[in-house]
Protein backbone atom coordinates (compact mmCIF):
# COMPACT_ATOMS: atom_id res chain seq x y z
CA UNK A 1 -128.94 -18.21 0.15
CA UNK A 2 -128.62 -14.59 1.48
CA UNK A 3 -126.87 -13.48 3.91
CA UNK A 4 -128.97 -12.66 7.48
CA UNK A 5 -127.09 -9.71 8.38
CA UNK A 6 -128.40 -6.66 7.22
CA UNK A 7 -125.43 -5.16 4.58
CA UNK A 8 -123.50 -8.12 4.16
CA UNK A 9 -123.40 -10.44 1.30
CA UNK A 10 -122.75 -13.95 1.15
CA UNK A 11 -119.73 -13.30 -0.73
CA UNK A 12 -117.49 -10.99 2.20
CA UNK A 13 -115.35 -13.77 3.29
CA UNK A 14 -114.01 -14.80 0.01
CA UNK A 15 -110.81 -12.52 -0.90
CA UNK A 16 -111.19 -11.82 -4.25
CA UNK A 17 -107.89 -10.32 -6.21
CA UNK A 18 -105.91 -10.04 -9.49
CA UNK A 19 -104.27 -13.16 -10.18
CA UNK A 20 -100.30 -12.85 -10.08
CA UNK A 21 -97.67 -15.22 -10.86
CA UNK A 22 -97.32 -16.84 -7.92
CA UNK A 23 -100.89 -18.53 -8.55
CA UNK A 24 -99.80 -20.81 -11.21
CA UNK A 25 -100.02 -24.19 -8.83
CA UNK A 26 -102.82 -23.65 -7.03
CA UNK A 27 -104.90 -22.67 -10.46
CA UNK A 28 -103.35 -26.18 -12.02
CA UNK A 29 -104.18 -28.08 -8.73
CA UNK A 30 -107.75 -27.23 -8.49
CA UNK A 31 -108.08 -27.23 -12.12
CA UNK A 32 -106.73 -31.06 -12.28
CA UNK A 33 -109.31 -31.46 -9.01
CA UNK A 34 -111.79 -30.74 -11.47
CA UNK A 35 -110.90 -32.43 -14.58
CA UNK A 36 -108.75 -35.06 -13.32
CA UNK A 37 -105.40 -34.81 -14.84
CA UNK A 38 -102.95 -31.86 -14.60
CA UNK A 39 -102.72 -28.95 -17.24
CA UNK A 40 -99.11 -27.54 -16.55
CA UNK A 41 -98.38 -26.23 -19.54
CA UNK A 42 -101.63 -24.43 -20.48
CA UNK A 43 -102.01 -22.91 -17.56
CA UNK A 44 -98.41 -21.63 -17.57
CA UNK A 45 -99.23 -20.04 -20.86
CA UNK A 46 -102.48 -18.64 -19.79
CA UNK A 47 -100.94 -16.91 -16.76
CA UNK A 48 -97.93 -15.45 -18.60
CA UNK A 49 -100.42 -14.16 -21.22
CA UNK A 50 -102.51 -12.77 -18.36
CA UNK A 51 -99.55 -10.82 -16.81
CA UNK A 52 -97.46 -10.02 -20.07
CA UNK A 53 -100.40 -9.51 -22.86
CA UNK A 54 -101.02 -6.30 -23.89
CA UNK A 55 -104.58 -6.57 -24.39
CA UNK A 56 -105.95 -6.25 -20.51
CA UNK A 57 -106.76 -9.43 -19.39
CA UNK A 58 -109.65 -9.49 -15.89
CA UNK A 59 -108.42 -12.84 -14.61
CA UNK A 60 -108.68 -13.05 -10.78
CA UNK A 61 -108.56 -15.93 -7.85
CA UNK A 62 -110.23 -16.21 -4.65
CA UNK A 63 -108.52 -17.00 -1.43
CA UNK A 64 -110.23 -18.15 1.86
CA UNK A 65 -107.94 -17.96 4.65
CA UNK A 66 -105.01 -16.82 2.80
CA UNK A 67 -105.31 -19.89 0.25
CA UNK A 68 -106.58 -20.15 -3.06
CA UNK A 69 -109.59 -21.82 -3.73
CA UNK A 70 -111.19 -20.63 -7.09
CA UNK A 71 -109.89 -18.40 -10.19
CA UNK A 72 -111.46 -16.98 -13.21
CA UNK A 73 -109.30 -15.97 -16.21
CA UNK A 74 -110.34 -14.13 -18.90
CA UNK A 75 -108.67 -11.98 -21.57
CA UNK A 76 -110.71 -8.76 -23.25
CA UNK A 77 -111.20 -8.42 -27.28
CA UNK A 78 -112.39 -4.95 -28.97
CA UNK A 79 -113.55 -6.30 -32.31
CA UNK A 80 -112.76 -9.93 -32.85
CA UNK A 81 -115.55 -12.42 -34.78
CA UNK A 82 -116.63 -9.35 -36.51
CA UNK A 83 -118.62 -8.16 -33.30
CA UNK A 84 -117.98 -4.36 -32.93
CA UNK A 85 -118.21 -3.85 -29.31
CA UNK A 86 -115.76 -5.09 -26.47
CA UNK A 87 -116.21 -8.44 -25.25
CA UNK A 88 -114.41 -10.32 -22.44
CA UNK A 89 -114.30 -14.29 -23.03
CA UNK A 90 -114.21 -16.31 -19.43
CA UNK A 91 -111.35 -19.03 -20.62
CA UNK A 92 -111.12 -20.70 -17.98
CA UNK A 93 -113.11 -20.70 -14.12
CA UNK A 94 -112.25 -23.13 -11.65
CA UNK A 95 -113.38 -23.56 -7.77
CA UNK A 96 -111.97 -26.63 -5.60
CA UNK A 97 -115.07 -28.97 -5.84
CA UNK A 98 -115.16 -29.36 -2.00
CA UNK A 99 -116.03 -25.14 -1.71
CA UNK A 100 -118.55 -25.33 -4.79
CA UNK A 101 -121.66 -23.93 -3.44
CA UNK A 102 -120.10 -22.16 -0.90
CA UNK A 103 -120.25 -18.70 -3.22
CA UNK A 104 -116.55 -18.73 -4.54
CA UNK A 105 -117.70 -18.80 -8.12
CA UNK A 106 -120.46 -16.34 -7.41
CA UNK A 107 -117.51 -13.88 -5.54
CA UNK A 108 -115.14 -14.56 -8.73
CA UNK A 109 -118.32 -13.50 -11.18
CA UNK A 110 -119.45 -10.18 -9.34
CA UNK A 111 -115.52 -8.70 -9.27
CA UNK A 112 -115.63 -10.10 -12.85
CA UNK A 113 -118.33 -8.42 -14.31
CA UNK A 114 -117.61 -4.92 -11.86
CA UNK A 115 -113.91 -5.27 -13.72
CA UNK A 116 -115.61 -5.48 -16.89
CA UNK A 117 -118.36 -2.65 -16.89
CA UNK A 118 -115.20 -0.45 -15.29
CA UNK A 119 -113.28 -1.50 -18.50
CA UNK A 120 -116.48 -0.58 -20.57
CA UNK A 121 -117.11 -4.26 -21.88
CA UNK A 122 -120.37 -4.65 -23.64
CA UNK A 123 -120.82 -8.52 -23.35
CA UNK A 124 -119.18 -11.36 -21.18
CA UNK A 125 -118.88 -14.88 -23.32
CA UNK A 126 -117.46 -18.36 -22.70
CA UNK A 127 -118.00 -22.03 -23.78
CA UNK A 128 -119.48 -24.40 -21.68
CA UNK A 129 -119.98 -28.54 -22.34
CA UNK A 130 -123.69 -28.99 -23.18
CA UNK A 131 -123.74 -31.75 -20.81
CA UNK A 132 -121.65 -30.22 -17.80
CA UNK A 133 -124.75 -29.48 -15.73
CA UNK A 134 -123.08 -28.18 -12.68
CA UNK A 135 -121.49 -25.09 -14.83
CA UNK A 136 -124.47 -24.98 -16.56
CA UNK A 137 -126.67 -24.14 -13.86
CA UNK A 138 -123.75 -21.75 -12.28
CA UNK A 139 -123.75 -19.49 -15.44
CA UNK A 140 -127.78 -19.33 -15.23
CA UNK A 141 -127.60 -18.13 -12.06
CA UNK A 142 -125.08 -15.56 -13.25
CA UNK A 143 -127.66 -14.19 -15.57
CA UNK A 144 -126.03 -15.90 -18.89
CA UNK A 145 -128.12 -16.95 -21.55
CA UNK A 146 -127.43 -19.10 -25.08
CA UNK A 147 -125.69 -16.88 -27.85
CA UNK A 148 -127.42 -16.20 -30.35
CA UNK A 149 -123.95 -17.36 -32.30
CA UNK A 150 -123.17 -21.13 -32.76
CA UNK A 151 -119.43 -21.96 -32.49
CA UNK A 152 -118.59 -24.33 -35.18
CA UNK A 153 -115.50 -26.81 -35.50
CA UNK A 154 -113.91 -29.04 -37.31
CA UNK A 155 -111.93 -32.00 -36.40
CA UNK A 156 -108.61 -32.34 -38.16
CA UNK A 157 -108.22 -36.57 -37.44
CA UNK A 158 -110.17 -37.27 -41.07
């Protein structure tokens, strides 16, 4: 949905800035919104890694009306996997499931990816559940297509 005023974009209300420290319980709440349990402990060593790394990291959150509602985190690699060129890796987006659709996510993703060309990154990737439709259909939208890489694992529990 666009916007009917000529120069603005859907995306204008939603306050989109570097995340700092202080973001640590809001990112956990509407993570555990999402996934249904709370993640303390990763996402206290995701944040410290975003503000202390130093490799840059792009992670941001969104705020309407001076709360947060959504964050993207995201840390930048120069050579990893044996791909030359510089690659940011989305770890982790999250948006509180009552604003989805209400262009949070797509906010978070256009400061993203402006970060990112800025910081002369070549390619955005992530991971996404085959089956988790919703984010699915948000990455499309986004303009992200399969890898032409499979991740492979391997489970330890044998």
């Amino acid at each position: 949905m666009t916007s009917e005023e000529p120069g603005r974009l859907d995306t204008d209300d939603v306050l989109v800035r570097t995340l700092e420290g202080k973001d640590l319980e809001a990112i956990v709440r509407i993570d555990a919104a999402a996934v249904g349990r709370r993640r303390q402990e990763y996402y206290q060593d995701r944040v410290k890694a975003a503000l202390s790394d130093s490799r840059i990291h792009t992670s941001l959150v969104a705020e309407l009306d001076g709360a947060v509602v959504g964050f993207l985190m995201s840390t930048n690699y120069y050579g990893e996997f044996g791909r030359p060129e510089p690659t940011a890796v989305i770890e982790a987006l999250g948006v509180l499931p009552e604003l989805r659709g209400q262009h949070v996510g797509e906010a978070l993703m256009r400061q993203f990816v402006m970060n990112a060309r800025a910081l002369r990154v070549d390619r955005i990737r992530t991971e996404v559940a085959w089956n988790d439709h919703g984010l699915l259909r948000f990455f499309d939208k986004s303009g992200f297509t399969p890898s032409s890489r499979l991740v492979l694992e391997r489970e330890l529990n044998e």
